[in-house]
Protein backbone atom coordinates (compact mmCIF):
# COMPACT_ATOMS: atom_id res chain seq x y z
CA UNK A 1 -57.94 26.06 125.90
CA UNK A 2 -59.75 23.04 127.74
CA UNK A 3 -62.10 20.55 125.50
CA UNK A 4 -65.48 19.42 126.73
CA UNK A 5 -65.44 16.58 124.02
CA UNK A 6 -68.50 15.21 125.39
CA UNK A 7 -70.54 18.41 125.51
CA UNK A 8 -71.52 17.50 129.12
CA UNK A 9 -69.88 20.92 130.87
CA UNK A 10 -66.84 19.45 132.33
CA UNK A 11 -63.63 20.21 130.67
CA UNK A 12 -61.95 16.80 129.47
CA UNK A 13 -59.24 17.48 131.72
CA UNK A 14 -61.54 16.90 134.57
CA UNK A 15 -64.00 15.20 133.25
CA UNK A 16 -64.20 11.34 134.93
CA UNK A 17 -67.03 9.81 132.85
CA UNK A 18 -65.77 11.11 129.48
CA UNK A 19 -68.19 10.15 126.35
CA UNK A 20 -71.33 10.78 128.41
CA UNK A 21 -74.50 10.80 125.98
CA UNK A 22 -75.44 14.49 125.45
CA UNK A 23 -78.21 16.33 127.42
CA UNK A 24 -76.92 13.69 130.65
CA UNK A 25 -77.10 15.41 133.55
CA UNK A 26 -73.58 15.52 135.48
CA UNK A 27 -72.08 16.48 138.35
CA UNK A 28 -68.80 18.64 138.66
CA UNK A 29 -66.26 15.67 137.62
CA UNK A 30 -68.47 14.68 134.35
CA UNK A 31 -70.26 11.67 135.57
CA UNK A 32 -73.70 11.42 135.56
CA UNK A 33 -76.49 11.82 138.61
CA UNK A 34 -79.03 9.16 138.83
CA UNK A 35 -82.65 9.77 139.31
CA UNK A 36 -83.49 9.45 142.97
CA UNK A 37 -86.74 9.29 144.30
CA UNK A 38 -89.00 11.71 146.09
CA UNK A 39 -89.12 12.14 149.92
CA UNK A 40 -91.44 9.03 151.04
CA UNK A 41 -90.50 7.30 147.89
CA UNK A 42 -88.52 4.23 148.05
CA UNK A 43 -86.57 2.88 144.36
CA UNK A 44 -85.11 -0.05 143.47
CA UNK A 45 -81.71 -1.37 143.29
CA UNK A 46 -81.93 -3.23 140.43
CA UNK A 47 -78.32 -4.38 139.85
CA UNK A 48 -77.75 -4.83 143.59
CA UNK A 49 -76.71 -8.52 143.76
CA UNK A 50 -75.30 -10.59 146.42
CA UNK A 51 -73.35 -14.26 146.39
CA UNK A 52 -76.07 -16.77 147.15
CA UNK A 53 -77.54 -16.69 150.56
CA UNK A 54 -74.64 -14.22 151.99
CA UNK A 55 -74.31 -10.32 151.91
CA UNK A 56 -71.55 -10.16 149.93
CA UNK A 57 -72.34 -7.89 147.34
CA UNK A 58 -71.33 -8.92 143.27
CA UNK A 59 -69.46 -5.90 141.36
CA UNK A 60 -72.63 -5.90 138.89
CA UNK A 61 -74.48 -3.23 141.08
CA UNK A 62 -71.01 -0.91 141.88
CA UNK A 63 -71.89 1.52 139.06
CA UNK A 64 -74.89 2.16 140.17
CA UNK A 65 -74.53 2.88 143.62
CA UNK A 66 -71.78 4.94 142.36
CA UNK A 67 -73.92 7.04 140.94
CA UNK A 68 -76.65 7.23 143.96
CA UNK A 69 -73.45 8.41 145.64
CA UNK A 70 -72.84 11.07 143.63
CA UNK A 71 -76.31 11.92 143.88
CA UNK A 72 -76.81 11.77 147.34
CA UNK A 73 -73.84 13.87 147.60
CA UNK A 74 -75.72 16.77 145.88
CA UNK A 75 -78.60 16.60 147.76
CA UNK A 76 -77.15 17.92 151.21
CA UNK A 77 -78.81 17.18 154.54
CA UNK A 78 -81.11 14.54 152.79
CA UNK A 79 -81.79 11.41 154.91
CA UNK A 80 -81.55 7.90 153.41
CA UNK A 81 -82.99 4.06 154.19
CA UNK A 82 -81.35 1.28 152.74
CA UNK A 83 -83.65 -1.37 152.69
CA UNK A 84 -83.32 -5.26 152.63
CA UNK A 85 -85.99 -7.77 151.25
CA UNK A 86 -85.80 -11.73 151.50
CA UNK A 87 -88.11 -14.41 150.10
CA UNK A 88 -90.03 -16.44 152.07
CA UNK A 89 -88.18 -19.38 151.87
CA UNK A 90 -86.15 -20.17 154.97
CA UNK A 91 -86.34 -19.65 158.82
CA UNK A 92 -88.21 -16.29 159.12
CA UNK A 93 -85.24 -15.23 161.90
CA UNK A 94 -82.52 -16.24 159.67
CA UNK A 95 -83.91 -14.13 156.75
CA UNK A 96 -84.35 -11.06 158.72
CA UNK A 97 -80.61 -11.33 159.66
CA UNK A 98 -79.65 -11.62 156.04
CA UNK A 99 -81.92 -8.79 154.91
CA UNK A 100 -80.20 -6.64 157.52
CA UNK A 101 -76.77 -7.86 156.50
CA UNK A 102 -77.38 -6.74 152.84
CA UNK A 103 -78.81 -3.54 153.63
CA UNK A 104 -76.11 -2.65 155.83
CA UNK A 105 -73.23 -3.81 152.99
CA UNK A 106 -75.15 -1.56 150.59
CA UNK A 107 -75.31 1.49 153.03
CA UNK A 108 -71.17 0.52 154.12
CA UNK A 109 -70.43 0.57 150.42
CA UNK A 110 -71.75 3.67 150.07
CA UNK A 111 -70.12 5.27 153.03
CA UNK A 112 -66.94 4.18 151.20
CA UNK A 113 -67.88 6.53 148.39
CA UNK A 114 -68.06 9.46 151.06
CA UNK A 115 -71.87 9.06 151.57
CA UNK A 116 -71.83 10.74 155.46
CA UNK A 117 -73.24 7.81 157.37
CA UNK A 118 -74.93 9.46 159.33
CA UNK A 119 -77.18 10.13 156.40
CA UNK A 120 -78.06 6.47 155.75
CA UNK A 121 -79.87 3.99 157.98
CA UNK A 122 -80.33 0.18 156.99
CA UNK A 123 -83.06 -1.67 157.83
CA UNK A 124 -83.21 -5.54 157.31
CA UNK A 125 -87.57 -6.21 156.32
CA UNK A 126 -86.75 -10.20 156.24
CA UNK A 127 -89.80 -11.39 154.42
CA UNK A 128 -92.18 -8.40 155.49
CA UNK A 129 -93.50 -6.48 152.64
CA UNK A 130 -92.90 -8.96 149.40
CA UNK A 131 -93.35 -7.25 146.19
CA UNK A 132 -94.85 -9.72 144.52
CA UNK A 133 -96.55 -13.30 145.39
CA UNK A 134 -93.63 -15.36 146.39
CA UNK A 135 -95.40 -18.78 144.46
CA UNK A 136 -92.97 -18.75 141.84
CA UNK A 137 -89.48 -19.11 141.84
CA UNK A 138 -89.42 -15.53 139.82
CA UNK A 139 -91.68 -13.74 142.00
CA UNK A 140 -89.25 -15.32 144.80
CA UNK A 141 -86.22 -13.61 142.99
CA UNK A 142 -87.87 -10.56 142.83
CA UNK A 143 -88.69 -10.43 146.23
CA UNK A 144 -84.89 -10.86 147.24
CA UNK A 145 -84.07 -7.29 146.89
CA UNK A 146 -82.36 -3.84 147.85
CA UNK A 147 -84.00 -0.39 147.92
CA UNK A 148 -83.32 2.58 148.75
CA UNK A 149 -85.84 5.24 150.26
CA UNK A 150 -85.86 8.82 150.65
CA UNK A 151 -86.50 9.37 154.64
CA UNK A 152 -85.84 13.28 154.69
């Protein structure tokens, strides 16, 4: 007889994300779905990160998007926006190139995780649309950013 040690549903003999906290929702190979946001509704990507002033994405956001995968995934014929956010530091032209660089690294990456493409569009905002004031170097950081928006 299987064991579901973590209680999540999945048998441990399929179960990917073993020692999930109980009452975590989970798809069928144990790991769990994250919270996406309602059509119209964009969310942030948080632990998105990319090496300085490129589009080369840092490993610290991979877990994540995993799981936005996944989610996506279960949530068939959905449609998806990847959005990119600079600062407003910089030549306005070169930051809109970089904000559509990182979105479309973020929407490739999840592609690679089986994400139909063809479900995702990126979209590079430059400075458009800043979050907060960018007068501080922290309300500059925040504005350097990745969401993702529910389209459909």
């Amino acid at each position: 007889m299987d064991r579901d040690t973590d209680n999540d549903g999945v048998v441990d003999s399929n179960d990917r994300c073993a020692n999930t906290t109980a009452g975590t929702r989970v798809d069928a190979t144990g790991c769990p779905y994250a919270d996406l946001p309602a059509t119209g509704a964009s969310m942030l990507l948080r632990t998105v990160a990319f090496r300085g002033t490129t589009a080369t994405m840092l490993p610290s956001g991979n877990a994540d998007l995993d799981k936005i995968a996944i989610a996506i995934l279960a949530t068939p014929n959905s449609r998806w926006e990847v959005g990119g956010y600079t600062d407003n530091r910089g030549v306005p032209a070169a930051n809109q190139r970089l904000s559509q660089a990182r979105a479309q690294a973020v929407m490739q990456y999840l592609v690679s995780k089986n994400v139909p493409a063809a479900s995702l569009t990126a979209v590079g905002y430059g400075n458009q649309r800043p979050a907060v004031p960018n007068t501080t170097p922290a309300g500059r950081a925040q504005n350097r950013r990745v969401e993702i928006k529910k389209i459909q």
